[in-house]
N, C-alpha and C. Protein backbone atom coordinates (compact mmCIF):
# COMPACT_ATOMS: atom_id res chain seq x y z
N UNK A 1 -22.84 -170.04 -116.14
CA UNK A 1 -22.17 -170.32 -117.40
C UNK A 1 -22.96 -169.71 -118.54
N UNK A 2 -24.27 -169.72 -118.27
CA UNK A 2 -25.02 -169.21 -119.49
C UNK A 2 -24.66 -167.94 -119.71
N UNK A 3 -24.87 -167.01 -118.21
CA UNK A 3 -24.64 -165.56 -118.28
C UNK A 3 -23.53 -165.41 -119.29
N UNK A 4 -22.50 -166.08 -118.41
CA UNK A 4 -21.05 -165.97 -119.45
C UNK A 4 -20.99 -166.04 -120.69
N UNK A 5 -21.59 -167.25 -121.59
CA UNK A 5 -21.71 -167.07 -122.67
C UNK A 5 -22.87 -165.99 -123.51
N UNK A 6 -23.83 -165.47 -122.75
CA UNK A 6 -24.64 -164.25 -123.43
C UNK A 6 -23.61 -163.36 -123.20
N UNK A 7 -22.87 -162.79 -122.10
CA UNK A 7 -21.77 -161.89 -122.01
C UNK A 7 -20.96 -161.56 -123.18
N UNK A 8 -20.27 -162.52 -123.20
CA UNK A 8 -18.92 -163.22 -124.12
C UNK A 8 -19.51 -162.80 -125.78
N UNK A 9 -20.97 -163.11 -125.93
CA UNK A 9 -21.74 -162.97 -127.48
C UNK A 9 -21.76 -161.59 -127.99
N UNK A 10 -22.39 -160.80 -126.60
CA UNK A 10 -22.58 -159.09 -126.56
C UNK A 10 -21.62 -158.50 -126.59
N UNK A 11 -20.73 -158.76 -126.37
CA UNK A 11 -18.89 -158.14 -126.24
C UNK A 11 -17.84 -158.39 -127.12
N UNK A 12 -18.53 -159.05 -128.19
CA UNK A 12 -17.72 -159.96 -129.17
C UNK A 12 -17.03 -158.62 -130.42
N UNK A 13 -18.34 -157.59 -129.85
CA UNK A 13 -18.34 -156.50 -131.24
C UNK A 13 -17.63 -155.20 -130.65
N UNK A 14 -17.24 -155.49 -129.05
CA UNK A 14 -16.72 -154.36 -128.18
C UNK A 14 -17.33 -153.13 -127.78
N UNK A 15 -18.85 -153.74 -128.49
CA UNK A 15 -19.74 -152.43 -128.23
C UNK A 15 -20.99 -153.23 -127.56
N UNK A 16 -21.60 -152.55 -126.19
CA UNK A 16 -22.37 -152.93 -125.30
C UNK A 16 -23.98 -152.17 -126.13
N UNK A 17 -25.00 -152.38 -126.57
CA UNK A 17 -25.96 -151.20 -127.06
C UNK A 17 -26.96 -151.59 -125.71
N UNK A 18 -28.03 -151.11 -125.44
CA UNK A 18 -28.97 -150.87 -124.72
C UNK A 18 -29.55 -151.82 -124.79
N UNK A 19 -29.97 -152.57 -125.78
CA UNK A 19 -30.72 -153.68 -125.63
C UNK A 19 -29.77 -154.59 -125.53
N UNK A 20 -28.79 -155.06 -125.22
CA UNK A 20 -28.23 -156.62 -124.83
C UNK A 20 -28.11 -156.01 -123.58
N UNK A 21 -27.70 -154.49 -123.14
CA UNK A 21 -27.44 -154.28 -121.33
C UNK A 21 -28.93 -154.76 -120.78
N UNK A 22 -29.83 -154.47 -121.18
CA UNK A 22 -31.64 -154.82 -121.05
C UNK A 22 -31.38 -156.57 -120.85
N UNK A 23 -30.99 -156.91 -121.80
CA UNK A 23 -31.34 -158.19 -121.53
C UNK A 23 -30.29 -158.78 -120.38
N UNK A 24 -29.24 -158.25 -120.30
CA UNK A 24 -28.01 -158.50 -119.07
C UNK A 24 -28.79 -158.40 -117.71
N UNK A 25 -29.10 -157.18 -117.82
CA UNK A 25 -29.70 -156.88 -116.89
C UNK A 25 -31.01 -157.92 -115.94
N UNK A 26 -32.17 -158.26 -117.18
CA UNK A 26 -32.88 -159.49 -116.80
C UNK A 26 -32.62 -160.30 -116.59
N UNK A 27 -31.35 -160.68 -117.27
CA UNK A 27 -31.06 -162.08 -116.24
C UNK A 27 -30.34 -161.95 -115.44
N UNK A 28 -30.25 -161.01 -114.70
CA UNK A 28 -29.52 -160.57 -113.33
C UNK A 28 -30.68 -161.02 -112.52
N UNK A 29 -31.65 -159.86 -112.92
CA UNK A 29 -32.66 -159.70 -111.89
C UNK A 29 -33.67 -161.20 -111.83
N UNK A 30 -33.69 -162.45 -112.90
CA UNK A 30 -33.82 -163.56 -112.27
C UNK A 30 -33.13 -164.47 -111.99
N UNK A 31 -31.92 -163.49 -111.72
CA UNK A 31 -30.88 -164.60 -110.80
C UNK A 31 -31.05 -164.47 -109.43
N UNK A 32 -31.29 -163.08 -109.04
CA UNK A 32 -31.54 -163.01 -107.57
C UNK A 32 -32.70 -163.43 -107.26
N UNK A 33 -34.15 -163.31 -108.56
CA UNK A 33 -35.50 -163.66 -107.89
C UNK A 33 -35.22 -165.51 -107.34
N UNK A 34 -34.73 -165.80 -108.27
CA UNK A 34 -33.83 -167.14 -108.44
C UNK A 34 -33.80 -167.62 -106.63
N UNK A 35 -32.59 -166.69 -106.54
CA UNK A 35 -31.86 -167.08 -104.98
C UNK A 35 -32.86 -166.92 -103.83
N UNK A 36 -33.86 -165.67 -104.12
CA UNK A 36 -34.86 -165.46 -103.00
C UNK A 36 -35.61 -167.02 -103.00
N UNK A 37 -35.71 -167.83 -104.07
CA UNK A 37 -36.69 -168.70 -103.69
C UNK A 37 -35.64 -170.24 -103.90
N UNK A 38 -34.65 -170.05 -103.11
CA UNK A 38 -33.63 -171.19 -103.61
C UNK A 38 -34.02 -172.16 -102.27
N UNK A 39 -33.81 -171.44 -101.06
CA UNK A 39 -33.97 -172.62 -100.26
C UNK A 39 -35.12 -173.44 -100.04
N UNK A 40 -36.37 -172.86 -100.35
CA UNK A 40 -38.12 -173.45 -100.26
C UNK A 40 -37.36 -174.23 -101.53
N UNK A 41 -36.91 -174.06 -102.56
CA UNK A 41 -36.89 -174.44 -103.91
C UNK A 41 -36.56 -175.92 -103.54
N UNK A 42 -35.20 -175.94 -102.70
CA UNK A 42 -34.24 -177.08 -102.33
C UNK A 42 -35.29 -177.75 -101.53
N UNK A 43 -35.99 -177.45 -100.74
CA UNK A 43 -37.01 -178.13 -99.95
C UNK A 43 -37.80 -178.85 -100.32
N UNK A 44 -38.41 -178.25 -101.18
CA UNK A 44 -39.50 -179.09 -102.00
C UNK A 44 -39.03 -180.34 -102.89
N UNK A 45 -37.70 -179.88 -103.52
CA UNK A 45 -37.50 -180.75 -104.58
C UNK A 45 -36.85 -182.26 -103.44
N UNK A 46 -36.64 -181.68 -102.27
CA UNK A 46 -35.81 -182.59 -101.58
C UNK A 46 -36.98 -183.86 -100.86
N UNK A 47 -37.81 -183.51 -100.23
CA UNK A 47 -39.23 -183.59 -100.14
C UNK A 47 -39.80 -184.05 -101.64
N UNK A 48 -39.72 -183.87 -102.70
CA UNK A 48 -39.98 -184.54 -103.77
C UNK A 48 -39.93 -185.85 -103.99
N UNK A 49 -38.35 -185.96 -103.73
CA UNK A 49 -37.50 -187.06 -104.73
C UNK A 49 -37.77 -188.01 -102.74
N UNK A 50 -37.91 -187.59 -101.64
CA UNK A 50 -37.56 -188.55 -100.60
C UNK A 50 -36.24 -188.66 -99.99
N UNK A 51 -35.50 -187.77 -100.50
CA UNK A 51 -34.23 -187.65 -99.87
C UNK A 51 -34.44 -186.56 -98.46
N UNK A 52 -33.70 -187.00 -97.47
CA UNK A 52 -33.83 -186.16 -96.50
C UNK A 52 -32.88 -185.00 -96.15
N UNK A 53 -33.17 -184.51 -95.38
CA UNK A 53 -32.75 -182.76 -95.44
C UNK A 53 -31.54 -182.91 -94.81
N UNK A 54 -31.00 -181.92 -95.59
CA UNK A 54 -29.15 -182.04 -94.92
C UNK A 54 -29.60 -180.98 -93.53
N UNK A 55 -28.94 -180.40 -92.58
CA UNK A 55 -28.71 -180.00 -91.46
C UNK A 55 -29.18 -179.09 -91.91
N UNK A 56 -28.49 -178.04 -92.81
CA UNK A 56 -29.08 -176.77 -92.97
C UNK A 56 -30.38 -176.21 -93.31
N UNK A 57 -31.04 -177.27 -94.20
CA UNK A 57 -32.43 -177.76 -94.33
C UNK A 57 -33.29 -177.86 -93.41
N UNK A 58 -33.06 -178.66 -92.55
CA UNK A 58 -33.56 -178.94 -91.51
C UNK A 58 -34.21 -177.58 -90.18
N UNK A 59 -33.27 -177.08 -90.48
CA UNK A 59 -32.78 -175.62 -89.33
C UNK A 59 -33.88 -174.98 -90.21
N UNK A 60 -33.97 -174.83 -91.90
CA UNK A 60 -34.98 -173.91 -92.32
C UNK A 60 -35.82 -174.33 -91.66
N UNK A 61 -36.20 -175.24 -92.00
CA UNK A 61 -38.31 -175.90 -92.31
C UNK A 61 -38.24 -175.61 -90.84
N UNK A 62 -37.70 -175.60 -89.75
CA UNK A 62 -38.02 -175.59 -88.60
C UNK A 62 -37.88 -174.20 -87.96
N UNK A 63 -37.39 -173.76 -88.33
CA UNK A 63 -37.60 -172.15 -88.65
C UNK A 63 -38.56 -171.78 -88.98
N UNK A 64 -39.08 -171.66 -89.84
CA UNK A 64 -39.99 -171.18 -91.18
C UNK A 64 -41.60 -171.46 -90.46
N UNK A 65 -41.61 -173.35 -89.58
CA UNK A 65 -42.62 -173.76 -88.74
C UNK A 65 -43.27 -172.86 -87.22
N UNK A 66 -41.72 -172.98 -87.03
CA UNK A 66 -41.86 -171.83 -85.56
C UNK A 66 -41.83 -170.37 -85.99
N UNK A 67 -42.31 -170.05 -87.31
CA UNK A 67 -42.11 -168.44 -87.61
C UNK A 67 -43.62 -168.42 -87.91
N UNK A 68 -44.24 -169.40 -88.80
CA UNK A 68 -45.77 -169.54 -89.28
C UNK A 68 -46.72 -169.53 -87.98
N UNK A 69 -46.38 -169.50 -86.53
CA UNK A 69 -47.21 -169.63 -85.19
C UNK A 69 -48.16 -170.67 -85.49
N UNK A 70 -47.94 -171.41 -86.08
CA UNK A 70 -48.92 -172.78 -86.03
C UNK A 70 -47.78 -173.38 -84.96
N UNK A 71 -48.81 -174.05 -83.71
CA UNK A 71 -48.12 -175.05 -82.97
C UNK A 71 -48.18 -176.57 -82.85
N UNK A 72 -47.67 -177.66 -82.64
CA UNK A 72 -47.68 -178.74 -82.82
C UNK A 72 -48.23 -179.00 -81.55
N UNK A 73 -49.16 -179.88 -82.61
CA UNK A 73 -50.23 -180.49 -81.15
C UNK A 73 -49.35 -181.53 -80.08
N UNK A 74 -50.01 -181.24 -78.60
CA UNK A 74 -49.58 -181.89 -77.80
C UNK A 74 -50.33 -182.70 -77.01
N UNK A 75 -49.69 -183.98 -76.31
CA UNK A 75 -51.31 -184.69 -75.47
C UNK A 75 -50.88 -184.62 -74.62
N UNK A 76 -51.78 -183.59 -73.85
CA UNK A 76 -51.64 -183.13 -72.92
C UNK A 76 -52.87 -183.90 -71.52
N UNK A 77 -53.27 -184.50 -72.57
CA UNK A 77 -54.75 -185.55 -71.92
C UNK A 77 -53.80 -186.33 -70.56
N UNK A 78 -52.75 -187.19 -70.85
CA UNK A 78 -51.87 -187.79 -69.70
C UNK A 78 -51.48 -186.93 -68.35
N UNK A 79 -51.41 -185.82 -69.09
CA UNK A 79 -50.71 -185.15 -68.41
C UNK A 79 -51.95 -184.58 -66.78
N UNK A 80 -52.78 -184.55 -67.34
CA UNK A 80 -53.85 -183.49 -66.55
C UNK A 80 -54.54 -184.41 -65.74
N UNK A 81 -54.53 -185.96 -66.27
CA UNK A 81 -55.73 -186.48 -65.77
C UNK A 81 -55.48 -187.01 -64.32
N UNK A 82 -56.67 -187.06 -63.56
CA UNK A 82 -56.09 -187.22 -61.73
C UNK A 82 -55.51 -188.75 -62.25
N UNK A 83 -54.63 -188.85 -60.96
CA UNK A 83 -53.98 -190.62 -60.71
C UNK A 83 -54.73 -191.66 -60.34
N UNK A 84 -56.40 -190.51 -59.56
CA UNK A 84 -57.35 -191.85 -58.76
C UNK A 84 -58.23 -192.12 -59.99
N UNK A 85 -58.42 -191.38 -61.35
CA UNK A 85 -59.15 -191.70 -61.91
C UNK A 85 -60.27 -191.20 -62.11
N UNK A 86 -60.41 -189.53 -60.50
CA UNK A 86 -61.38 -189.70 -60.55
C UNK A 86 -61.84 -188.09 -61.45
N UNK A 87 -63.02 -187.60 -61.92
CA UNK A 87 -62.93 -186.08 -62.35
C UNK A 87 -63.35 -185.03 -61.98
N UNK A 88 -62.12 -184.04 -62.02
CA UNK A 88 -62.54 -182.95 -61.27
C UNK A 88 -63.06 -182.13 -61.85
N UNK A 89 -64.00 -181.48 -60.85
CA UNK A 89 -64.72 -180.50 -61.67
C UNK A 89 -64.16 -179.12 -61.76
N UNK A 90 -64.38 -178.45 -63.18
CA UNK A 90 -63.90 -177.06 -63.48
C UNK A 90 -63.40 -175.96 -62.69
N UNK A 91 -62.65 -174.86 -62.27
CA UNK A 91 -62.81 -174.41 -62.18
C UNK A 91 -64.16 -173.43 -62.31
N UNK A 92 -64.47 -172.40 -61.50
CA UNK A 92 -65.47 -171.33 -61.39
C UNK A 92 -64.68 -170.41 -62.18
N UNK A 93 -65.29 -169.51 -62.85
CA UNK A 93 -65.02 -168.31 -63.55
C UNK A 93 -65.20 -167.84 -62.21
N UNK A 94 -64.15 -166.42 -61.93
CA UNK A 94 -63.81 -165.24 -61.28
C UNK A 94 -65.19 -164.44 -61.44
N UNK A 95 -66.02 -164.11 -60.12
CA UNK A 95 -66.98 -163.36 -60.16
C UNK A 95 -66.55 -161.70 -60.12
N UNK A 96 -67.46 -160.82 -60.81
CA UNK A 96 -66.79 -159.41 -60.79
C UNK A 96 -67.14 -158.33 -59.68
């Protein structure tokens, strides 16, 4: 709406000069810088206020997690340990 009304101001005289296309122009170009940072934008503020992430949200941050190669720790301690309790010892490193 804003655009529109700077538009609507510059056009009023039917003549476009170089400096209102200049300034048209800038706020083009932070409309898109705008959009590049819209969805982190929505994230944070969403994450702000405590409201939780709609679906599409969700799909980012979890995206974005599995794109950063940080992995989520796992306990893997249950998993490994013998049933008698008792501990085994290491493997040997491969002699050459």
């Amino acid at each position: 709406i804003t655009s529109l009304a700077v538009l609507a101001a510059f056009v009023s005289d039917q003549i476009v000069e170089a400096w209102e296309a200049g300034v048209l122009f800038a706020m083009y170009i932070c409309y898109v810088l705008f959009m590049l940072v819209n969805r982190p934008l929505n994230v944070w503020a969403y994450e702000l206020t405590g409201t939780p992430l709609n679906k599409e949200l969700r799909e980012y941050v979890q995206e974005k997690r599995a794109a950063s190669g940080k992995v989520e720790p796992e306990n893997v301690a249950a998993e490994t340990a013998p049933e008698d309790g008792a501990m085994k010892k290491p493997d040997e490193p491969p002699k050459p």
